[in-house]
N, C-alpha and C. Protein backbone atom coordinates (compact mmCIF):
# COMPACT_ATOMS: atom_id res chain seq x y z
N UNK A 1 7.18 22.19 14.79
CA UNK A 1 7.13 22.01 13.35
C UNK A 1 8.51 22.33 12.80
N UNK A 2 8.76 21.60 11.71
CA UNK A 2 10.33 22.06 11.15
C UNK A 2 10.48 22.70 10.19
N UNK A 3 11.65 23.37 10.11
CA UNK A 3 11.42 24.78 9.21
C UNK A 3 11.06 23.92 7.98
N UNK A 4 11.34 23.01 7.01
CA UNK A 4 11.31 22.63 6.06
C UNK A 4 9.90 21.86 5.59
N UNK A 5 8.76 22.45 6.91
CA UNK A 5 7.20 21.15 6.95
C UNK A 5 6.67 22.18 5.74
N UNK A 6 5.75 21.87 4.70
CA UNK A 6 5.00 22.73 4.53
C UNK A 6 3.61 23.89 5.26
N UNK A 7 3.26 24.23 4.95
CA UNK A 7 2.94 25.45 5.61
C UNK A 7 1.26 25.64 5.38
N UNK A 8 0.55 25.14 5.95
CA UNK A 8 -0.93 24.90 5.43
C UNK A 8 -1.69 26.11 6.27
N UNK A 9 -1.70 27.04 4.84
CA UNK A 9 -3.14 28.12 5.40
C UNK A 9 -4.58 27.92 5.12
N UNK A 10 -5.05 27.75 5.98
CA UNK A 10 -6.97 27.35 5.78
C UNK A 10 -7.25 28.43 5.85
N UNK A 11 -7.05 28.95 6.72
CA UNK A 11 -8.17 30.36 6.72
C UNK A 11 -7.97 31.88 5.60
N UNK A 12 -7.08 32.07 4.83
CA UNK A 12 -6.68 32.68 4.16
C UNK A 12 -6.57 32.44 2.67
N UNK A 13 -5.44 32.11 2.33
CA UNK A 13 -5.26 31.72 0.86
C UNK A 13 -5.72 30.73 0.29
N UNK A 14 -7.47 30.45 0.32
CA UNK A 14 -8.07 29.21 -0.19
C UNK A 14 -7.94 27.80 0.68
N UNK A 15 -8.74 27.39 1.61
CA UNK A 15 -8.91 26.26 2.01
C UNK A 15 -8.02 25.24 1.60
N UNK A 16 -6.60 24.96 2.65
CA UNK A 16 -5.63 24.22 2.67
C UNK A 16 -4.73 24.25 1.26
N UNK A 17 -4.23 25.32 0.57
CA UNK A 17 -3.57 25.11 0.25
C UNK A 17 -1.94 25.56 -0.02
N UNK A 18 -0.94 24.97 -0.21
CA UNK A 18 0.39 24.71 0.43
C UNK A 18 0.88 25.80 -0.02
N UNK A 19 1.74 26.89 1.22
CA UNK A 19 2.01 28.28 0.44
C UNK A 19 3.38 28.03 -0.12
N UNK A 20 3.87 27.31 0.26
CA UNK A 20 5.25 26.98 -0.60
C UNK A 20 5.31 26.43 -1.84
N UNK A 21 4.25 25.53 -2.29
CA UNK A 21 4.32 25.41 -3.80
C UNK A 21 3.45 25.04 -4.32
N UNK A 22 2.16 25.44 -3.70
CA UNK A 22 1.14 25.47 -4.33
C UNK A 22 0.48 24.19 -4.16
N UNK A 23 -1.13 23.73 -4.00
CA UNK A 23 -1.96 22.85 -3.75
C UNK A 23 -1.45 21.64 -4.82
N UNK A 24 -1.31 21.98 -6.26
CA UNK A 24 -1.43 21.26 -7.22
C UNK A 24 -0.07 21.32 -7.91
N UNK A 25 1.37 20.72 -7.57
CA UNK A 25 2.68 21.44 -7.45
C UNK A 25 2.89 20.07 -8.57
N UNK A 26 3.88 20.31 -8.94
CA UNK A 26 4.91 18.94 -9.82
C UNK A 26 5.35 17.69 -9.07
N UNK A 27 5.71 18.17 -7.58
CA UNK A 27 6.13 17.44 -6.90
C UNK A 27 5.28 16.48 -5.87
N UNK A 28 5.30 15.14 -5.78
CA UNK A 28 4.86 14.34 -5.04
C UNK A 28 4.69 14.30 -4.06
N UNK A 29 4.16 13.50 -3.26
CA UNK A 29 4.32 13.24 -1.69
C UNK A 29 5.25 12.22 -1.68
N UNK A 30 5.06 11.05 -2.87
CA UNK A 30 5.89 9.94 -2.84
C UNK A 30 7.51 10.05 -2.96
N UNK A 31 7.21 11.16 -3.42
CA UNK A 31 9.27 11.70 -3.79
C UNK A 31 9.88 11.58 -1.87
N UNK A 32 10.77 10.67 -2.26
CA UNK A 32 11.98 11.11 -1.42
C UNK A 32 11.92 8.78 -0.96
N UNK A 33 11.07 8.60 -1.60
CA UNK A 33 10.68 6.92 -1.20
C UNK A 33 11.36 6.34 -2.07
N UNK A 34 12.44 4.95 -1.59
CA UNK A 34 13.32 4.55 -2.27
C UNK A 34 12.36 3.36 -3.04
N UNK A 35 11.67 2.72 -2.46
CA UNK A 35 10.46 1.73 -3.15
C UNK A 35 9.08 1.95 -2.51
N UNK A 36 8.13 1.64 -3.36
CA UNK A 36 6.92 1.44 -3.26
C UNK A 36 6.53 0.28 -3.49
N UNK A 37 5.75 -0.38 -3.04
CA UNK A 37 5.37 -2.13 -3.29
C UNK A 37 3.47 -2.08 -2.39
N UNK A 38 2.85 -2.43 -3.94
CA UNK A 38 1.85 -2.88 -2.77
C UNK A 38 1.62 -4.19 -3.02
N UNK A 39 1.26 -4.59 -1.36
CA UNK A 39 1.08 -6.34 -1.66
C UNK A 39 -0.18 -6.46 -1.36
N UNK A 40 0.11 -7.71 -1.70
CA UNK A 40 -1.34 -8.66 -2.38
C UNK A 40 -1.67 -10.12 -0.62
N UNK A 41 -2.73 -10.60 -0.23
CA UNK A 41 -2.40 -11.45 0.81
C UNK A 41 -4.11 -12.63 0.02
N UNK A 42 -4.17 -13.25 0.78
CA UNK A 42 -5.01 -14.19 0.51
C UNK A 42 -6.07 -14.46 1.93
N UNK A 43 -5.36 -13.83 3.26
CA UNK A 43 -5.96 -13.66 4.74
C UNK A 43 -7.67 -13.19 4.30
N UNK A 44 -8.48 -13.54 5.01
CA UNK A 44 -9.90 -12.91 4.80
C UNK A 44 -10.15 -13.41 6.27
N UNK A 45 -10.60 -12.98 6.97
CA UNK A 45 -11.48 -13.08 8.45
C UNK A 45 -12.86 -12.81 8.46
N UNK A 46 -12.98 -11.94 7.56
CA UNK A 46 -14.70 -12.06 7.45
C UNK A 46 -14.67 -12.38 6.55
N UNK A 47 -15.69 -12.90 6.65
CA UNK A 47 -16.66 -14.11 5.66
C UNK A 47 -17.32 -13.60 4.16
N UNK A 48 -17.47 -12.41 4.26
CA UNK A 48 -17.90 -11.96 2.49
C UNK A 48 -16.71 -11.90 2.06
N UNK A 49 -15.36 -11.83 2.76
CA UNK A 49 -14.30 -11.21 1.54
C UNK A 49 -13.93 -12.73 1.31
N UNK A 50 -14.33 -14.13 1.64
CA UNK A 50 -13.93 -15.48 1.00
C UNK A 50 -14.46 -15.19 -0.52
N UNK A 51 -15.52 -14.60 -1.14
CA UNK A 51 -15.21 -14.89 -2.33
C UNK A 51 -14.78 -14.10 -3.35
N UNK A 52 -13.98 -13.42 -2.92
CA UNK A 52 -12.73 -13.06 -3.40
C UNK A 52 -11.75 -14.13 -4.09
N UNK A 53 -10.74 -13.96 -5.57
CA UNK A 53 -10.03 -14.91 -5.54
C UNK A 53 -9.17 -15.05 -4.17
N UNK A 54 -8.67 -16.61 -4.07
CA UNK A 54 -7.52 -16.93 -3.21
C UNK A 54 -6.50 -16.34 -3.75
N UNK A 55 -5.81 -15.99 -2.59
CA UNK A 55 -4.69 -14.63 -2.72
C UNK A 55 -4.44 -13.46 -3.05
N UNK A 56 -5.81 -13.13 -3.17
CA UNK A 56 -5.74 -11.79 -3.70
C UNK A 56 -6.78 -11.47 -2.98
N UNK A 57 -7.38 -11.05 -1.57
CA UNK A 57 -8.53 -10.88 -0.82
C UNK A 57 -8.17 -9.17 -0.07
N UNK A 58 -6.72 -9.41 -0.04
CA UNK A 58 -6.55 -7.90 1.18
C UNK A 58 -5.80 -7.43 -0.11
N UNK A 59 -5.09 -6.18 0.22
CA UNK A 59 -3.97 -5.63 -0.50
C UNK A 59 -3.65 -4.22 0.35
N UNK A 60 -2.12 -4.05 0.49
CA UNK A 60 -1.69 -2.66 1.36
C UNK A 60 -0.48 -2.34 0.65
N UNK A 61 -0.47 -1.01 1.62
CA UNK A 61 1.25 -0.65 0.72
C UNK A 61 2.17 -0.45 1.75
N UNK A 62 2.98 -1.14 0.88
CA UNK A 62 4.41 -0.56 1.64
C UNK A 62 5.46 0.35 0.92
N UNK A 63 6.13 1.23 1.80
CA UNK A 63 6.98 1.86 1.30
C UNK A 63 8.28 2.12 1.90
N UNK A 64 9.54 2.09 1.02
CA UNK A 64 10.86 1.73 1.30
C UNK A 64 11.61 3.47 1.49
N UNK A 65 12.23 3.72 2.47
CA UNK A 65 13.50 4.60 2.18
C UNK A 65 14.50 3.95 2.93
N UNK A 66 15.51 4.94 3.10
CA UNK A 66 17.15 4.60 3.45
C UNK A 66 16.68 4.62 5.29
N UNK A 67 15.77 4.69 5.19
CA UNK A 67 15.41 5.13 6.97
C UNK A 67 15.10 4.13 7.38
N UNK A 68 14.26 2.77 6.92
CA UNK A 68 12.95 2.62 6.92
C UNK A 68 12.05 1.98 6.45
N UNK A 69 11.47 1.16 6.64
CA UNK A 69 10.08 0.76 5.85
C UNK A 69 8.62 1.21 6.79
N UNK A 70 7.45 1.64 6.24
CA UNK A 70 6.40 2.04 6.68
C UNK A 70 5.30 1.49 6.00
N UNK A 71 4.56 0.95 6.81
CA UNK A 71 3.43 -0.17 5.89
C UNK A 71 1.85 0.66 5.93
N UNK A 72 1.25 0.73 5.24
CA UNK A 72 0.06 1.67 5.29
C UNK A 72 -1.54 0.48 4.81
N UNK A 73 -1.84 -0.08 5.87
CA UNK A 73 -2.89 -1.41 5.76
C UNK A 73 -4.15 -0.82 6.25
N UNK A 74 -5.01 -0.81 4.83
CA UNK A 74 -6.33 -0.04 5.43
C UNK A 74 -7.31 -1.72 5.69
N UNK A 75 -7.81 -1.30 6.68
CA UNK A 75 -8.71 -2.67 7.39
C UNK A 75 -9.78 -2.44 7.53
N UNK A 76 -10.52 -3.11 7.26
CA UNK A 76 -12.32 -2.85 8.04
C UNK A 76 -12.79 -1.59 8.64
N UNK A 77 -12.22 -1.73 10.05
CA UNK A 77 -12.63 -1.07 11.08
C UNK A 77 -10.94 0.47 11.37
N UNK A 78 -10.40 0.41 10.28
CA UNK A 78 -9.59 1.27 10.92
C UNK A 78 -8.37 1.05 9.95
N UNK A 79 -7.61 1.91 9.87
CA UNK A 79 -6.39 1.82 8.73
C UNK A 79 -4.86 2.03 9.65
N UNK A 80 -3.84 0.78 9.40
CA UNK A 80 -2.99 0.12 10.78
C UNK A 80 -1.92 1.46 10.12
N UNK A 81 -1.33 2.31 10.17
CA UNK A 81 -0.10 2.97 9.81
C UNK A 81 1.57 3.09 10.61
N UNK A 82 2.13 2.17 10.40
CA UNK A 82 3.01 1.56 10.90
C UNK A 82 4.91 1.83 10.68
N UNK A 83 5.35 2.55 11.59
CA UNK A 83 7.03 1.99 10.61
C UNK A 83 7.04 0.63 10.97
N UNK A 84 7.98 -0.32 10.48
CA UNK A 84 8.01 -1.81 10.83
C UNK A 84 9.96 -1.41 11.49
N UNK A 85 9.31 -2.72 12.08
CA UNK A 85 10.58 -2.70 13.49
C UNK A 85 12.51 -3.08 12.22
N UNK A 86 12.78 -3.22 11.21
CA UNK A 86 13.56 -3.36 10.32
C UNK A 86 14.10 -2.47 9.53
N UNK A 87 15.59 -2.58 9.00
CA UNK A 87 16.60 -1.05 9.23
C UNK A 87 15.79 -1.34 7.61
N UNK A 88 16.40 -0.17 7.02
CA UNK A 88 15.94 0.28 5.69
C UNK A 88 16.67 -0.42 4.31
N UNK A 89 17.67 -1.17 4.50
CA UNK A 89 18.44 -2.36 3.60
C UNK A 89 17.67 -3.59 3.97
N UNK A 90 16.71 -3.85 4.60
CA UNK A 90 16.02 -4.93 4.81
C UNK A 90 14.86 -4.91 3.77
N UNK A 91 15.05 -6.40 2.82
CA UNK A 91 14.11 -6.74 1.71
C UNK A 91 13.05 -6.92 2.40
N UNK A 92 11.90 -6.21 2.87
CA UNK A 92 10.83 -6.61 3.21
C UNK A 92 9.82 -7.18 2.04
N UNK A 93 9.41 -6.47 1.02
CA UNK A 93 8.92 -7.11 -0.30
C UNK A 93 9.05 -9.03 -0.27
N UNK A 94 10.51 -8.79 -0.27
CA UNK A 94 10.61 -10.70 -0.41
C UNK A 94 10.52 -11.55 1.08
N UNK A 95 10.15 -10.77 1.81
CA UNK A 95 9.98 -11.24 3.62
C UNK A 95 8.59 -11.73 3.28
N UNK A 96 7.95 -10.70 2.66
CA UNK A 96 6.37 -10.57 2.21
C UNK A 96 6.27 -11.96 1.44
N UNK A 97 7.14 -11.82 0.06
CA UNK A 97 7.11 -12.76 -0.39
C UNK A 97 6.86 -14.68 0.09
N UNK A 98 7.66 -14.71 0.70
CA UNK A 98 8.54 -15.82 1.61
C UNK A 98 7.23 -16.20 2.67
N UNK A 99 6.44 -14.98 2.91
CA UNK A 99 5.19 -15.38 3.38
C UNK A 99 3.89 -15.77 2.92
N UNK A 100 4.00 -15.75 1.59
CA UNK A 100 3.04 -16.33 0.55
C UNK A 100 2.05 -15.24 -0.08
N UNK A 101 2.80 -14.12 0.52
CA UNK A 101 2.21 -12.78 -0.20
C UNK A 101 2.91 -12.48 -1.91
N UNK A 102 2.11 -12.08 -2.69
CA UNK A 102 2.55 -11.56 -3.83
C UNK A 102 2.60 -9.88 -3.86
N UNK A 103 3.85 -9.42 -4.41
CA UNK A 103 4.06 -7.96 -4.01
C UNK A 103 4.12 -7.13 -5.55
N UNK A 104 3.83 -6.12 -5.96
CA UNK A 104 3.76 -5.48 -7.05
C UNK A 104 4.85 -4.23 -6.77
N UNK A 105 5.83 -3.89 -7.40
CA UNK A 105 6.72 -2.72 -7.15
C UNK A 105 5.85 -1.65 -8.39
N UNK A 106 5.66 -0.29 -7.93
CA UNK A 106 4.86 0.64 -8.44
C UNK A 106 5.76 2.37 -8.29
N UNK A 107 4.87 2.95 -9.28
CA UNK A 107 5.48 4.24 -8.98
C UNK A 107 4.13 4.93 -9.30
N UNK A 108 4.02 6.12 -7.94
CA UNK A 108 3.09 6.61 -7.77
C UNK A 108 2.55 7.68 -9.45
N UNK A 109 1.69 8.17 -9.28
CA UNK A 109 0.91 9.09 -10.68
C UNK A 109 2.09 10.59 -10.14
N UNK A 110 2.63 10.88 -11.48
CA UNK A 110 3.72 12.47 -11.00
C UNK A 110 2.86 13.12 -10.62
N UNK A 111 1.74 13.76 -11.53
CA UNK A 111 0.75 14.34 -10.60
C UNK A 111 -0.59 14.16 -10.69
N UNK A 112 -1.54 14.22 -9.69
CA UNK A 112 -2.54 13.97 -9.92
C UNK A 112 -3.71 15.61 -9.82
N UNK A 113 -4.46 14.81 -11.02
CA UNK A 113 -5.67 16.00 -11.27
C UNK A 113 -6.44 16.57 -10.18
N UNK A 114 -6.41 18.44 -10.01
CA UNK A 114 -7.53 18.75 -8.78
C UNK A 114 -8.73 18.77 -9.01
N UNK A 115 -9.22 17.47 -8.82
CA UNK A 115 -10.73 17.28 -8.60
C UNK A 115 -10.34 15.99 -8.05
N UNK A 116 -12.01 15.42 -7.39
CA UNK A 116 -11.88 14.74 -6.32
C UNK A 116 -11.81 13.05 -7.15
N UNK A 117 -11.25 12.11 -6.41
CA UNK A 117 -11.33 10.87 -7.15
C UNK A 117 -12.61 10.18 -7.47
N UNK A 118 -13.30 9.36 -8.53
CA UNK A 118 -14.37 8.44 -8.33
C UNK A 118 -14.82 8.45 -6.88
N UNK A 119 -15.86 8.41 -7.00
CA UNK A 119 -16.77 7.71 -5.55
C UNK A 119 -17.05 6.36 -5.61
N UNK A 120 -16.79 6.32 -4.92
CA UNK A 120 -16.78 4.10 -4.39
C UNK A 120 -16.77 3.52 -3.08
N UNK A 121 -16.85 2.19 -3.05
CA UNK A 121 -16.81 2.11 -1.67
C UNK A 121 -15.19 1.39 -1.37
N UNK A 122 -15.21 2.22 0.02
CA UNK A 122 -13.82 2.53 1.03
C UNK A 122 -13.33 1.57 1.18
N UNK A 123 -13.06 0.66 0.43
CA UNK A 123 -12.42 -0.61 0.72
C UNK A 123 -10.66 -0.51 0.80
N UNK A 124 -9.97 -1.63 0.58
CA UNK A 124 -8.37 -2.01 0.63
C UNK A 124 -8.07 -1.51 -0.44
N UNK A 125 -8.47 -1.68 -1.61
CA UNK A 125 -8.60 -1.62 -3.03
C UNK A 125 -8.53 0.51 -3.39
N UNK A 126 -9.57 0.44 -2.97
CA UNK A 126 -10.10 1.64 -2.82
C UNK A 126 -8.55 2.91 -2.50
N UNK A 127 -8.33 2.49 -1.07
CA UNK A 127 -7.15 3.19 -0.10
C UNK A 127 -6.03 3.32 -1.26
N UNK A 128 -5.77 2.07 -1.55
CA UNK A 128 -4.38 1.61 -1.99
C UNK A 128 -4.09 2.67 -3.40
N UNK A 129 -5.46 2.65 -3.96
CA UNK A 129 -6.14 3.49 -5.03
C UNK A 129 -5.45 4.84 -4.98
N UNK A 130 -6.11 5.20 -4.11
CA UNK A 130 -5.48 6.61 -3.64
C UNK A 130 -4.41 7.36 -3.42
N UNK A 131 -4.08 6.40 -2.35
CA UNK A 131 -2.48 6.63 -2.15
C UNK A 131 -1.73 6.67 -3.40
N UNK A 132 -2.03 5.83 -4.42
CA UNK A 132 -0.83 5.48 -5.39
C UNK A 132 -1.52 6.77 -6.76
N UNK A 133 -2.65 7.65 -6.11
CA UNK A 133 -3.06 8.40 -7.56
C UNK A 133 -3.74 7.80 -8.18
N UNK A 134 -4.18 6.48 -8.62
CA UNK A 134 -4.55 5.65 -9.67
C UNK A 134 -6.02 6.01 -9.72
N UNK A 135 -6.59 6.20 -10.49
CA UNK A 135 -8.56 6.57 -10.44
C UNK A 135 -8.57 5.83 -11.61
N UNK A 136 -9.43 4.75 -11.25
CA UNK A 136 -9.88 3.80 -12.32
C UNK A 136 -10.77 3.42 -12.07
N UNK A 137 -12.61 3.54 -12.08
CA UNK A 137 -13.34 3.13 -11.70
C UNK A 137 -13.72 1.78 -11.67
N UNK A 138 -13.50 1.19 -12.91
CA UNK A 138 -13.18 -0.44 -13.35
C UNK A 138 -12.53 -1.35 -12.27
N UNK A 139 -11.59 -0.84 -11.48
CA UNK A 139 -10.65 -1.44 -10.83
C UNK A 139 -11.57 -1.56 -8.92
N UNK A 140 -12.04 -2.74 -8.77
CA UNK A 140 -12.94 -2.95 -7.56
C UNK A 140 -12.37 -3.95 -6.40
N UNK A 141 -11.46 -5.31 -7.17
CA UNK A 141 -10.87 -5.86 -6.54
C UNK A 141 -9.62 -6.09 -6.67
N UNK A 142 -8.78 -6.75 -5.27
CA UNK A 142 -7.18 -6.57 -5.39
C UNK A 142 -7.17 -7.17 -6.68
N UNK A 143 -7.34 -8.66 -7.11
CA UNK A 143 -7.13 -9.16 -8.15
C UNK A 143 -6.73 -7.90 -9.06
N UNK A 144 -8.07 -6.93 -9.38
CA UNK A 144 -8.01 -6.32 -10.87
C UNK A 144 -7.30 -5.67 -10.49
N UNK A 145 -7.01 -4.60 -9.38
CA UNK A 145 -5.44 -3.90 -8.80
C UNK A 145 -4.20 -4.30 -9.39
N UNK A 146 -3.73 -5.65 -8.96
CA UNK A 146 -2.71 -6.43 -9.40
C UNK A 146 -2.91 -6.40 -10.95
N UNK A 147 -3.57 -6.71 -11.35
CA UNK A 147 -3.68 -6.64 -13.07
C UNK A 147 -3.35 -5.31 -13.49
N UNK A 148 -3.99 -4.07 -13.24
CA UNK A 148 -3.76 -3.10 -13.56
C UNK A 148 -2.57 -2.41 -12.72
N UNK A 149 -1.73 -3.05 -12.11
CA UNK A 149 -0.95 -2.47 -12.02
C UNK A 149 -0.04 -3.24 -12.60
N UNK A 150 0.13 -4.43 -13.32
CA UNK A 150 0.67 -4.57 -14.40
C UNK A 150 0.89 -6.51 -13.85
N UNK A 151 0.72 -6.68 -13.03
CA UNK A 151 0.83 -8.07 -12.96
C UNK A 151 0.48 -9.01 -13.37
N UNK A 152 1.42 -10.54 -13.70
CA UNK A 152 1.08 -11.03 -14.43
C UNK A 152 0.55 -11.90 -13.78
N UNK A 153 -0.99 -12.28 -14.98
CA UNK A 153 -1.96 -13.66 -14.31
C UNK A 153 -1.02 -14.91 -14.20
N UNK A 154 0.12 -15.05 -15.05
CA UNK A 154 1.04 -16.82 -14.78
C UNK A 154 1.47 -16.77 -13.57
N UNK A 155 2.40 -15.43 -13.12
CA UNK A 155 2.62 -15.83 -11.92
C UNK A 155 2.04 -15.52 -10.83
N UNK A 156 0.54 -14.68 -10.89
CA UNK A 156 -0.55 -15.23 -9.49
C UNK A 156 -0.48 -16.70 -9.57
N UNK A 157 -1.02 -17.14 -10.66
CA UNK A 157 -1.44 -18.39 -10.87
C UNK A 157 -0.50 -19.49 -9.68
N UNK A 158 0.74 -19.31 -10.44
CA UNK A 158 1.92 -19.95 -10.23
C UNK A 158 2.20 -19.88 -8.49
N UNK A 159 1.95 -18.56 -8.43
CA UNK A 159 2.16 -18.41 -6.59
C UNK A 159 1.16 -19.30 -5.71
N UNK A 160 -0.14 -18.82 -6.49
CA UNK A 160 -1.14 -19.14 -5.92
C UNK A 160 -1.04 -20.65 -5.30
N UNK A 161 -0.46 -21.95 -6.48
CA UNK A 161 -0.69 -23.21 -6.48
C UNK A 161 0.50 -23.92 -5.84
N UNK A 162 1.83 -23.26 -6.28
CA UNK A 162 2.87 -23.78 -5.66
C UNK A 162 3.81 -23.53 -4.61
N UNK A 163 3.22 -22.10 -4.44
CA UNK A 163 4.08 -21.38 -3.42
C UNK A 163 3.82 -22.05 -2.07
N UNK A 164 4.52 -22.57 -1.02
CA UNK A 164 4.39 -22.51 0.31
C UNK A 164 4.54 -21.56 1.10
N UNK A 165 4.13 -20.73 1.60
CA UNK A 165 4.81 -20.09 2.66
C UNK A 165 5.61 -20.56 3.89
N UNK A 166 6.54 -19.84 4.67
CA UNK A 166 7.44 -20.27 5.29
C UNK A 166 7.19 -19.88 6.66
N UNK A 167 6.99 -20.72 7.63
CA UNK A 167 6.75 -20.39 9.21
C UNK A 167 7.66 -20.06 9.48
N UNK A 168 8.16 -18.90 10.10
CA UNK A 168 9.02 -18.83 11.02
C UNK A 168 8.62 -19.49 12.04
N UNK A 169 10.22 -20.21 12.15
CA UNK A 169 10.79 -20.23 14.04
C UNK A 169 10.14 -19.89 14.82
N UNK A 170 10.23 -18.28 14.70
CA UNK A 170 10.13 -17.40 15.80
C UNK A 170 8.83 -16.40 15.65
N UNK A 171 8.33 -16.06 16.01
CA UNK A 171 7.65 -15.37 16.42
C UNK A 171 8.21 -13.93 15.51
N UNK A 172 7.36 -12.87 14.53
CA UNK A 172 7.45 -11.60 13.98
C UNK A 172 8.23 -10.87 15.29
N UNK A 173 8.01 -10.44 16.55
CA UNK A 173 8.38 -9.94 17.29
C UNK A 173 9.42 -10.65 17.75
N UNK A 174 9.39 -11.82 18.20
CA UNK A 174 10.81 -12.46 18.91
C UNK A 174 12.07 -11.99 17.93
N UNK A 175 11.58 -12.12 16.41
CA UNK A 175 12.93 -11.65 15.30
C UNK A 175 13.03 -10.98 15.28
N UNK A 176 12.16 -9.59 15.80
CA UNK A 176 12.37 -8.24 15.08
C UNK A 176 11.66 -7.78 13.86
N UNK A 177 11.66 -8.96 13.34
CA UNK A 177 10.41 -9.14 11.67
C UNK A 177 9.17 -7.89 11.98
N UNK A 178 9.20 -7.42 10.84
CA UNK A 178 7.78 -7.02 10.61
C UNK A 178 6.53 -7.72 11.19
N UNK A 179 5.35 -7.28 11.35
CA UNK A 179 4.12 -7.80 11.88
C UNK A 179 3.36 -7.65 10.75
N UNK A 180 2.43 -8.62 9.99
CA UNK A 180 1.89 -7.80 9.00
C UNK A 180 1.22 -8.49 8.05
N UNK A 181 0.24 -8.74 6.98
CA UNK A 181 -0.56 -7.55 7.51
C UNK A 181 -1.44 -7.78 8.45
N UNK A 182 -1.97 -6.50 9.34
CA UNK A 182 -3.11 -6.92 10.65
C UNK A 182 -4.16 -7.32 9.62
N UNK A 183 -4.73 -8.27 10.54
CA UNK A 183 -5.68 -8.84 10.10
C UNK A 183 -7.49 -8.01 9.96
N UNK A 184 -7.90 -8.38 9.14
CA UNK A 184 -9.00 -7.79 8.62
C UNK A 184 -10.50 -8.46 9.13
């Protein structure tokens, strides 16, 4: 462990919480992340999430530092947590883009309230929810995600109808490219 990890006492000072600055502190988890982006995909493999709008069926996050990008894709059966194989000046957002994904740039809640979030079900929506702080019970699918996180319906629209996505050449791995998102 490194001197600088926080320091989690369970058995003593109240069930997990951080003796260095406290359970419910000012400071984030998200601090020290140069971007946050969660994207939006249109992929569905099982068959109830088709009626979902087109392009808006999955949704995950990614997050940017000077290190790095790390993609956090909660799936069905299991949630993929990934660094991606690309140095940290690499636009992944518009890689995303370029793949017919729509991406939302976000900044997490400074802090969030101690009590537990809405109860709902564990979906993409749900995860993405979390991670970013956001408790909105209203908010069920990526669509309304993307809305409430401020996106605009012209340019889903606009993506939705005119965008092509772009095959690579090569193979995600033959380039080095990101893999992404696993499929659901």
């Amino acid at each position: 462990m490194s001197a600088s990890a926080p320091v989690m006492d369970v058995a003593s000072n109240g069930a997990g919480r951080d003796m260095h600055s406290g359970l419910y502190s000012d400071s984030s988890p998200m601090d020290g992340w140069r971007e946050i982006h969660v994207v939006f995909c249109g992929q569905a493999q099982i068959a109830w999430l088709r009626w979902l709008r087109a392009g808006f069926r999955h949704c995950f996050v990614v997050f940017g530092s000077r290190h790095g990008w790390i993609t956090f894709d909660p799936l069905s059966c299991w949630t993929d947590i990934r660094r991606q194989p690309v140095p940290g000046d690499f636009d992944l957002p518009a890689w995303y883009r370029a793949q017919g994904m729509i991406t939302v740039a976000v900044s997490p809640a400074r802090s969030v309230l101690p009590k537990p979030a809405p109860a709902g079900p564990f979906t993409c929506v749900e995860a993405v929810k979390r991670v970013l702080g956001l408790r909105d019970r209203m908010v069920l699918t990526p669509y309304q995600l993307y809305r409430r996180l401020g996106g605009d319906p012209s340019v889903a629209e606009r993506e939705r109808q005119y965008h092509t996505p772009q095959t690579p050449s090569r193979s995600p791995i033959q380039t080095g490219r990101p893999i992404g998102p696993a499929r659901t």
